[in-house]
Protein backbone atom coordinates (compact mmCIF):
# COMPACT_ATOMS: atom_id res chain seq x y z
CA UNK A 1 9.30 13.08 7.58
CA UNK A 2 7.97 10.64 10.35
CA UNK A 3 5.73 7.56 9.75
CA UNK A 4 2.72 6.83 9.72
CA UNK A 5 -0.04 4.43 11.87
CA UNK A 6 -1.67 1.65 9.68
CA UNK A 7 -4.39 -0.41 10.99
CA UNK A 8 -5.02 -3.92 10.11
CA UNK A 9 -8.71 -5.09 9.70
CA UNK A 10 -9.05 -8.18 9.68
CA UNK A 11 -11.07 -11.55 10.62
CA UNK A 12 -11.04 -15.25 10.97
CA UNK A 13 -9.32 -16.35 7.61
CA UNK A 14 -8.35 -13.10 6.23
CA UNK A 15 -6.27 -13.92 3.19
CA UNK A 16 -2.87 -12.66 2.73
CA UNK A 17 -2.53 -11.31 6.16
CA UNK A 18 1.10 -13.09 7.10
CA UNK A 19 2.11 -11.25 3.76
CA UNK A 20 0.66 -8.11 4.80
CA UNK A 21 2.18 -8.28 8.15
CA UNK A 22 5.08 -8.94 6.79
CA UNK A 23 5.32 -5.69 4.18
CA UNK A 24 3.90 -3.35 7.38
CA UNK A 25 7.05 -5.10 9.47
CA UNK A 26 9.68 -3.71 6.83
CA UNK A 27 8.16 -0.90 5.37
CA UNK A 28 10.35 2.00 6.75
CA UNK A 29 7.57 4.33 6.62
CA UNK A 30 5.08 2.74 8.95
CA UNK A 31 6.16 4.13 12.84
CA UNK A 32 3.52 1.82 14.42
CA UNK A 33 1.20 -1.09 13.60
CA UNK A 34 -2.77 -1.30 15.20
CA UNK A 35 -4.43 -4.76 14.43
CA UNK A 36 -8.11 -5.16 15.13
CA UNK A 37 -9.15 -8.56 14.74
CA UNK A 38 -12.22 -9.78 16.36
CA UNK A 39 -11.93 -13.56 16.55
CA UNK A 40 -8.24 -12.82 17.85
CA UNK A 41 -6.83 -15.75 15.89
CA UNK A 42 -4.19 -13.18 14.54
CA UNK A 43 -2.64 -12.24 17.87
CA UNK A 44 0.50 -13.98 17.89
CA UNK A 45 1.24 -13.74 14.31
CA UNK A 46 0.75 -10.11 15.02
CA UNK A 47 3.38 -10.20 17.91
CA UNK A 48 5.64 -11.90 16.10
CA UNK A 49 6.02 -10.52 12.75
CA UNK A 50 5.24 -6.78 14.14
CA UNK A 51 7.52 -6.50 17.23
CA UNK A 52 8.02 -3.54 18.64
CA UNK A 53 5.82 -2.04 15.28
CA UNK A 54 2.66 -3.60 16.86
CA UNK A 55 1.01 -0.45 18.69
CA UNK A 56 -1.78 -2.23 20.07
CA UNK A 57 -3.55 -5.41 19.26
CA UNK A 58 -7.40 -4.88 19.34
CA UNK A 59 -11.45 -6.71 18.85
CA UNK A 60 -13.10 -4.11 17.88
CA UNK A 61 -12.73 -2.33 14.42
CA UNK A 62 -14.51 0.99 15.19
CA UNK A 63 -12.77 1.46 18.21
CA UNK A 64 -8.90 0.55 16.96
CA UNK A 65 -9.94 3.23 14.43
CA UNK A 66 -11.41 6.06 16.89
CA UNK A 67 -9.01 5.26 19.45
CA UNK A 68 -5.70 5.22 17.08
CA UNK A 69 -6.67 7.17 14.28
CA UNK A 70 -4.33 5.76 12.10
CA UNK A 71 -3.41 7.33 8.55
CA UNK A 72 -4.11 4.19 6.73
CA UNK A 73 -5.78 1.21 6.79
CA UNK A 74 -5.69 -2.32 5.46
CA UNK A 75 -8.44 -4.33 4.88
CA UNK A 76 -8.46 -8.03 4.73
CA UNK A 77 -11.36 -10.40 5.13
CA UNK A 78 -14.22 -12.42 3.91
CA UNK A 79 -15.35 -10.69 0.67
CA UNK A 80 -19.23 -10.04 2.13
CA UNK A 81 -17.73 -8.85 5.52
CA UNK A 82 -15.28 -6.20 3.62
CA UNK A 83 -17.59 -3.37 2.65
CA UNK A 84 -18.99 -2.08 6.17
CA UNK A 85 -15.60 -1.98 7.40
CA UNK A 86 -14.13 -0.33 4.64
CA UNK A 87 -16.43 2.28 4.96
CA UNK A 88 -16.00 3.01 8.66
CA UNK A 89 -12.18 3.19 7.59
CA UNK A 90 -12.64 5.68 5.23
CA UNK A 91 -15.79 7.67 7.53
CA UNK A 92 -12.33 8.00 9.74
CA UNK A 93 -10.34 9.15 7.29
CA UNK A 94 -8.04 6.82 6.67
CA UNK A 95 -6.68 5.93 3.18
CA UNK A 96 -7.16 2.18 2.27
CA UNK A 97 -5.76 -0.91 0.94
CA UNK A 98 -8.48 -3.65 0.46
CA UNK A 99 -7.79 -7.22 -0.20
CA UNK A 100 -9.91 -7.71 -3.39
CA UNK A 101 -12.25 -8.51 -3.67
CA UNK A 102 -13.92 -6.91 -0.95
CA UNK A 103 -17.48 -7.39 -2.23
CA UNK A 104 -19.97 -9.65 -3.67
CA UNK A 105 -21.40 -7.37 -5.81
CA UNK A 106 -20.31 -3.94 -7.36
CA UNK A 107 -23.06 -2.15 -5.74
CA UNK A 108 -21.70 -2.70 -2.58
CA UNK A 109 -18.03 -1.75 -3.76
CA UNK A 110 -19.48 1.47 -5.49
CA UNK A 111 -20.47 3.58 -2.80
CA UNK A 112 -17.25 3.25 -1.05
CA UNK A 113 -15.51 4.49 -3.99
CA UNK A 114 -17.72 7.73 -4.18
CA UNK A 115 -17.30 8.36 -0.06
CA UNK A 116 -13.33 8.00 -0.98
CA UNK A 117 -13.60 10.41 -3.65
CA UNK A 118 -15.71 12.39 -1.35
CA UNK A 119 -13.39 12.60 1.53
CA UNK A 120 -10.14 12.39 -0.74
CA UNK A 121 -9.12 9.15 0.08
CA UNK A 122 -7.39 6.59 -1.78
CA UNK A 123 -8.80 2.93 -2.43
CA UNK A 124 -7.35 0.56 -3.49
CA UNK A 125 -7.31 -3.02 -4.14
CA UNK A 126 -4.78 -5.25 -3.85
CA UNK A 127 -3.88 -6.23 -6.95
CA UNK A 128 -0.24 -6.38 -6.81
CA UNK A 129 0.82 -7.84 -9.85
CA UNK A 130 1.22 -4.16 -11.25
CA UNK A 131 3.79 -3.23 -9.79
CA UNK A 132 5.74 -6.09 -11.06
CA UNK A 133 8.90 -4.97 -12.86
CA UNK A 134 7.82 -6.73 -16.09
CA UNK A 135 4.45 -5.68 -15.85
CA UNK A 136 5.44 -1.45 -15.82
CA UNK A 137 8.30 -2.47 -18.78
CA UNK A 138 5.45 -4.22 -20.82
CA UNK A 139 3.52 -1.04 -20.13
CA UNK A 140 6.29 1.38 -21.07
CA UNK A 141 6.54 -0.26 -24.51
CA UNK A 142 3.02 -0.30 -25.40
CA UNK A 143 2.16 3.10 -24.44
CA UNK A 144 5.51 4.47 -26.33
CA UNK A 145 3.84 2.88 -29.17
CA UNK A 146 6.21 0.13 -29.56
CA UNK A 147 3.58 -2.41 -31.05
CA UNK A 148 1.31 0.10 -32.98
CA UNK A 149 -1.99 0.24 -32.65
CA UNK A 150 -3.58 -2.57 -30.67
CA UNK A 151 -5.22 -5.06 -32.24
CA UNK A 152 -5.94 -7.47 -29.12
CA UNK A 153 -5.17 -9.52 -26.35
CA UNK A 154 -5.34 -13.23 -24.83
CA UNK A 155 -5.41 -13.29 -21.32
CA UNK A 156 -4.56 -17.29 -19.74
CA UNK A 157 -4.35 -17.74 -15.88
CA UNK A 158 -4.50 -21.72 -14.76
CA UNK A 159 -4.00 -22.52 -10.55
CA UNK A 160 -4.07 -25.99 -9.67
CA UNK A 161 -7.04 -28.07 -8.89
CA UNK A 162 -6.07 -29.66 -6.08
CA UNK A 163 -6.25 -27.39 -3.74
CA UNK A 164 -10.15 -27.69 -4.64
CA UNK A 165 -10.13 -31.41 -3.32
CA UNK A 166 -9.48 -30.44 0.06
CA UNK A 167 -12.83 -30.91 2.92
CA UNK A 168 -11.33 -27.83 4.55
CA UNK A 169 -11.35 -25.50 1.22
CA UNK A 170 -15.22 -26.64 0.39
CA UNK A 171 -16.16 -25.33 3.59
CA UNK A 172 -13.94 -22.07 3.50
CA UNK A 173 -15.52 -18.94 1.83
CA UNK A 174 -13.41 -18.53 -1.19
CA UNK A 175 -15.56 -22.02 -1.84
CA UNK A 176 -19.19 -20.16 -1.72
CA UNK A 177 -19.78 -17.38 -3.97
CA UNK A 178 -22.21 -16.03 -1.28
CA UNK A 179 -19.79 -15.03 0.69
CA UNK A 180 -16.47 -14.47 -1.91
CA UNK A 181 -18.62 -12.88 -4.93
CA UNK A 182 -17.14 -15.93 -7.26
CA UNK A 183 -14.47 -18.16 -7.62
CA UNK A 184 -11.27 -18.30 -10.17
CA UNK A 185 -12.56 -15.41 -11.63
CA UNK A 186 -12.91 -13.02 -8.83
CA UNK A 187 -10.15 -14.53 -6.58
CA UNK A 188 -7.11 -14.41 -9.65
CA UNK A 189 -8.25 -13.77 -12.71
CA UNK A 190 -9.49 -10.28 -11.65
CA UNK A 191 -5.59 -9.95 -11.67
CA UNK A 192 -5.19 -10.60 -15.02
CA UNK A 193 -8.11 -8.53 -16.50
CA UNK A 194 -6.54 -5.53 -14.44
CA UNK A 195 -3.32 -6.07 -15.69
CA UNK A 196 -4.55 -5.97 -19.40
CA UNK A 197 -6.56 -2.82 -18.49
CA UNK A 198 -3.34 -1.10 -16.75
CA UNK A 199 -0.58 -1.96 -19.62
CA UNK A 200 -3.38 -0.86 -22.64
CA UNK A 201 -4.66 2.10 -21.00
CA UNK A 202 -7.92 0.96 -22.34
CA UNK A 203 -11.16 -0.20 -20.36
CA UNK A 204 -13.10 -3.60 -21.09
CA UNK A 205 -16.39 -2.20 -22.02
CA UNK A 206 -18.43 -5.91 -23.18
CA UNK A 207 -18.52 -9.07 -22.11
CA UNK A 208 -19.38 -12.54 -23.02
CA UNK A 209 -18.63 -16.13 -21.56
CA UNK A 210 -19.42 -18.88 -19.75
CA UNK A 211 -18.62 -20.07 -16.15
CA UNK A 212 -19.20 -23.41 -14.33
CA UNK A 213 -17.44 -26.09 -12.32
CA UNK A 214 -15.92 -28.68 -14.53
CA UNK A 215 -13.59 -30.45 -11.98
CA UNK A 216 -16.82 -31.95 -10.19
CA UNK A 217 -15.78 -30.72 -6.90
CA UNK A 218 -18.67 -30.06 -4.31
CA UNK A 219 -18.30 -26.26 -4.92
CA UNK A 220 -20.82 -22.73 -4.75
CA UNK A 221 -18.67 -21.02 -6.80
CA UNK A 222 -16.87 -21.36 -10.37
CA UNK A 223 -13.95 -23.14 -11.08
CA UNK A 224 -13.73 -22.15 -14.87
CA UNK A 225 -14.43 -19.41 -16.76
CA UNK A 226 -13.63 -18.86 -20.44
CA UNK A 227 -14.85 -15.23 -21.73
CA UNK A 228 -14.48 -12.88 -24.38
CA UNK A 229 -13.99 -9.01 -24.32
CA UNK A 230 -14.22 -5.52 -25.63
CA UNK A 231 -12.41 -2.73 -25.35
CA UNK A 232 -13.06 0.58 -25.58
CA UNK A 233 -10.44 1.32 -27.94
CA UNK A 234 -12.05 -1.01 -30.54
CA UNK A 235 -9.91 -4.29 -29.92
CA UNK A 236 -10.92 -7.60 -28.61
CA UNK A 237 -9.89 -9.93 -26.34
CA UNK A 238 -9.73 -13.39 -24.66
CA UNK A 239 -9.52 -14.91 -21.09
CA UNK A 240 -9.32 -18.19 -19.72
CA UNK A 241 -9.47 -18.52 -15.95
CA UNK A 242 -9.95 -21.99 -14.35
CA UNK A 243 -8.50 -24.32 -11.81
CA UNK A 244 -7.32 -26.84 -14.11
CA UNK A 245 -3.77 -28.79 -13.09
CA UNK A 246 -2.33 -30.99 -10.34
CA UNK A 247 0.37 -28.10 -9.09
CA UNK A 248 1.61 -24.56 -9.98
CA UNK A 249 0.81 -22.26 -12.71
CA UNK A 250 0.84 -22.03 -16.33
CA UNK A 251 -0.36 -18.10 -17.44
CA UNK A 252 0.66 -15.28 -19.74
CA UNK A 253 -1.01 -12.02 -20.96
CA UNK A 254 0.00 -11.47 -24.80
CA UNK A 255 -0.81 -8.12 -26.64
CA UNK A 256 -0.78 -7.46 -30.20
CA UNK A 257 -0.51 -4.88 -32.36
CA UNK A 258 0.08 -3.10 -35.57
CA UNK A 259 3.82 -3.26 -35.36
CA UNK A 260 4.42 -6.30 -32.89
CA UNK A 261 3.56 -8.00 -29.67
CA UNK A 262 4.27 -7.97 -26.13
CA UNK A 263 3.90 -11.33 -24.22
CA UNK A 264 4.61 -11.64 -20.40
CA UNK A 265 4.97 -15.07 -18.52
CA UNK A 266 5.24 -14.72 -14.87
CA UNK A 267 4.93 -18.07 -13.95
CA UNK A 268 7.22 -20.05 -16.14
CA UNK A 269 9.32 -19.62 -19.66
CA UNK A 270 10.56 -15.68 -20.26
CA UNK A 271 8.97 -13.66 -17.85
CA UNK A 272 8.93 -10.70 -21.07
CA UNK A 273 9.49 -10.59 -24.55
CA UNK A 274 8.65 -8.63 -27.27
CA UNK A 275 8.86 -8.26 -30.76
CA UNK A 276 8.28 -4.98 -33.01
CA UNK A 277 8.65 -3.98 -36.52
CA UNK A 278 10.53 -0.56 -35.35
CA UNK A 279 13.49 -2.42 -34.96
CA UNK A 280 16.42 -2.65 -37.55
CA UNK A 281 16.28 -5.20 -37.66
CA UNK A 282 13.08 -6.43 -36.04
CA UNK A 283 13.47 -9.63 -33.48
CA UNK A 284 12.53 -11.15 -30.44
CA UNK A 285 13.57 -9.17 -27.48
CA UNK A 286 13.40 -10.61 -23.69
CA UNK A 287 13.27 -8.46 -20.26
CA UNK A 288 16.52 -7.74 -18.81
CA UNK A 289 15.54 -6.27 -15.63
CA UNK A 290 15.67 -7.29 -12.01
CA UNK A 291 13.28 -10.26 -11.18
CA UNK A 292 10.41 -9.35 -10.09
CA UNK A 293 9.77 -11.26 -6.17
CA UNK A 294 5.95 -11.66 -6.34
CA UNK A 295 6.04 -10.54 -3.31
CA UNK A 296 2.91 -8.12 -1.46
CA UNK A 297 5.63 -5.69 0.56
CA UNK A 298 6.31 -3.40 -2.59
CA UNK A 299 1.89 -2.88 -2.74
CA UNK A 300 2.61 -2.14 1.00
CA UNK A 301 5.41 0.17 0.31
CA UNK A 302 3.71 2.20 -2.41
CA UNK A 303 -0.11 2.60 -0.82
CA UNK A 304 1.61 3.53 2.72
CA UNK A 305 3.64 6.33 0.43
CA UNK A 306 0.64 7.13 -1.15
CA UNK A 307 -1.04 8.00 1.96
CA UNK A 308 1.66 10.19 2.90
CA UNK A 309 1.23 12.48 -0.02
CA UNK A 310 4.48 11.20 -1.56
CA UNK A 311 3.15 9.33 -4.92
CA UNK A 312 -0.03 7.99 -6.41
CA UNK A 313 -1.93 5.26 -5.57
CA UNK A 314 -0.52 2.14 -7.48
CA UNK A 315 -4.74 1.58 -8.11
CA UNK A 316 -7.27 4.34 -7.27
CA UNK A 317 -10.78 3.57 -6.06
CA UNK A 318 -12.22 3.95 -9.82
CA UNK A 319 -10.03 1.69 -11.59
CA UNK A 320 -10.72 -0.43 -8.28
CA UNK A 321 -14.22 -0.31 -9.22
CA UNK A 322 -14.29 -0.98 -12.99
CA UNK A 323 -12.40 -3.92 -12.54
CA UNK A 324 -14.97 -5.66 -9.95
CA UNK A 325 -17.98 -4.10 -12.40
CA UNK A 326 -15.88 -6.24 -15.33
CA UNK A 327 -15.81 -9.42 -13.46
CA UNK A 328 -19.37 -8.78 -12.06
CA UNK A 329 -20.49 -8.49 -16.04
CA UNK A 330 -18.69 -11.60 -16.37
CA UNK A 331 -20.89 -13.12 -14.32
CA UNK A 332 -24.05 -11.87 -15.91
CA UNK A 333 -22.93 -12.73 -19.10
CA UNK A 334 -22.55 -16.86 -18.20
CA UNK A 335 -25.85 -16.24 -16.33
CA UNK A 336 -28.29 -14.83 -19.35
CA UNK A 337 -26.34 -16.16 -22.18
CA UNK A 338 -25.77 -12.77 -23.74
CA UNK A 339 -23.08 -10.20 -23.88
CA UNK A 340 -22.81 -7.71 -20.99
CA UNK A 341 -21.67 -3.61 -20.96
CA UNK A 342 -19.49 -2.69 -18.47
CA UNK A 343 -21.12 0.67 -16.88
């Protein structure tokens, strides 16, 4: 079967976009490579990582898409900028990848999920963490019913704080919730709440919390959040999401349930263990599995196969959108003081 063209849309500070490059380069399944970026800062990155992939290297979005017609897109930018362009991708019928969050509210994110629907397109944002190896074998065991019934969740995703110090990140746009939608919460703990979502098969529902910025940094946009949720399958939860330490990480996700637990650490300790009463006898068992790299070319991989017709989306535009209406609610909820439904 022969490749496919992708087009990169993209702008001045478009995050992930060497990483992106990078899965397009060695995805085996992309023939050729269009990147339309209008402040041209991504040229020679482009060049380089793309070689002989790189079709044609454009300034206008509209016309890389009506000149190219490519089979997919990729969409990475400023959150507020996102949602026009998506939409012209998907008015050309291309399939596409979004950097999340691609909004800065879930009204602007909802109508391109109902014109991908329309047109039968998929949408997707990139939240890669699902594909993780440990992620789909935490999955695998819940939904075989492994740990019961659930009972609930605690959800704990800490970045560093330093990065927050920096003159250049106060003036960058994942700084001003104008133009990002948010901060921790939007930027990686959206990851988090999707990934308890995906391994459950339940949806958060309610939500209360609070927000703020407790590091003192000159900041329009949250550096903490600490919030509690419902699912729609009757158990609760708990997230904390903040820029708290000097360097690194320190997060898990741990489930619970009638007959057991599932707990994954990406970032440091066992990256998955698990423990379940169906077990003669029942003990602590640890993920034995290749590592997973953390790396954005297997989201690549999988949404360029998707638009080929060869698998599902690894996140379609619905589950795209009830994840930004959860962190949205989120919001609300720090805002009014009371508890928020996810709708």
């Amino acid at each position: 079967m022969p490749g496919i063209t992708v087009a990169v849309l993209t702008n001045t500070a478009g995050a992930h976009l060497d990483a992106y490059l990078a899965g397009l380069a060695t995805t085996e399944e992309v023939d050729a490579v269009v990147v339309a970026d209008p402040s041209g800062g991504s040229e020679a990155s482009a060049k380089k990582t793309l070689g002989a992939k790189l079709k044609s290297f454009e300034r206008d979005h509209a016309n890389a898409l009506a000149e190219h017609k490519p089979t997919m897109a990729l969409v990475t930018m400023e959150a507020v900028q996102s949602p026009p362009v998506i939409q012209a991708a998907l008015e050309a019928n291309c399939h596409v990848l979004a950097e999340k969050p691609s909004c800065v509210r879930a009204e602007d994110f909802e109508p391109l999920a109902r014109l991908a629907d329309m047109k039968h397109r998929h949408l997707s944002l990139a939240l890669a963490n699902r594909l993780l190896g440990t992620v789909q074998a935490a999955r695998k065991l819940i939904h075989s019913g492994q740990i019961g019934k659930l009972f609930g969740c605690e959800l704990h995703i800490v970045a560093d704080q330093t990065r927050l110090k920096s003159p250049t990140y106060h003036q960058s746009w994942f700084a001003d919730k104008a133009r990002s939608g948010g901060g921790h919460l939007i930027w990686l703990g959206i990851h988090w709440l999707d990934l308890a979502m995906y391994m459950t098969g339940s949806k958060v529902v309610e939500v209360a919390g609070f927000t703020g910025i407790v590091g003192g940094q000159p900041l329009k946009a949250e550096d903490s959040a600490a919030m509690a949720l419902r699912f729609d399958n009757g158990s609760f939860g708990t997230m904390t999401s903040g820029y708290y330490l000097d360097k690194g990480y320190h997060s898990h996700i741990k489930i619970w349930g009638s007959q057991g637990w599932v707990q994954l650490d990406p970032h440091g300790g066992e990256p998955l263990q698990w423990y379940s009463t169906k077990d003669s006898p029942p003990q602590i068992k640890k993920y034995e599995g290749p590592a997973d790299q953390g790396s954005y070319t297997p989201l690549v991989k999988e949404c360029v196969r998707a638009a080929m017709g060869l698998t599902p989306p690894p996140l379609t535009a619905a589950e795209s959108l009830h994840v930004l209406k959860t962190v949205f609610a989120c919001y609300r909820a720090a805002e009014t003081g009371h508890s928020q439904r996810v709708v």
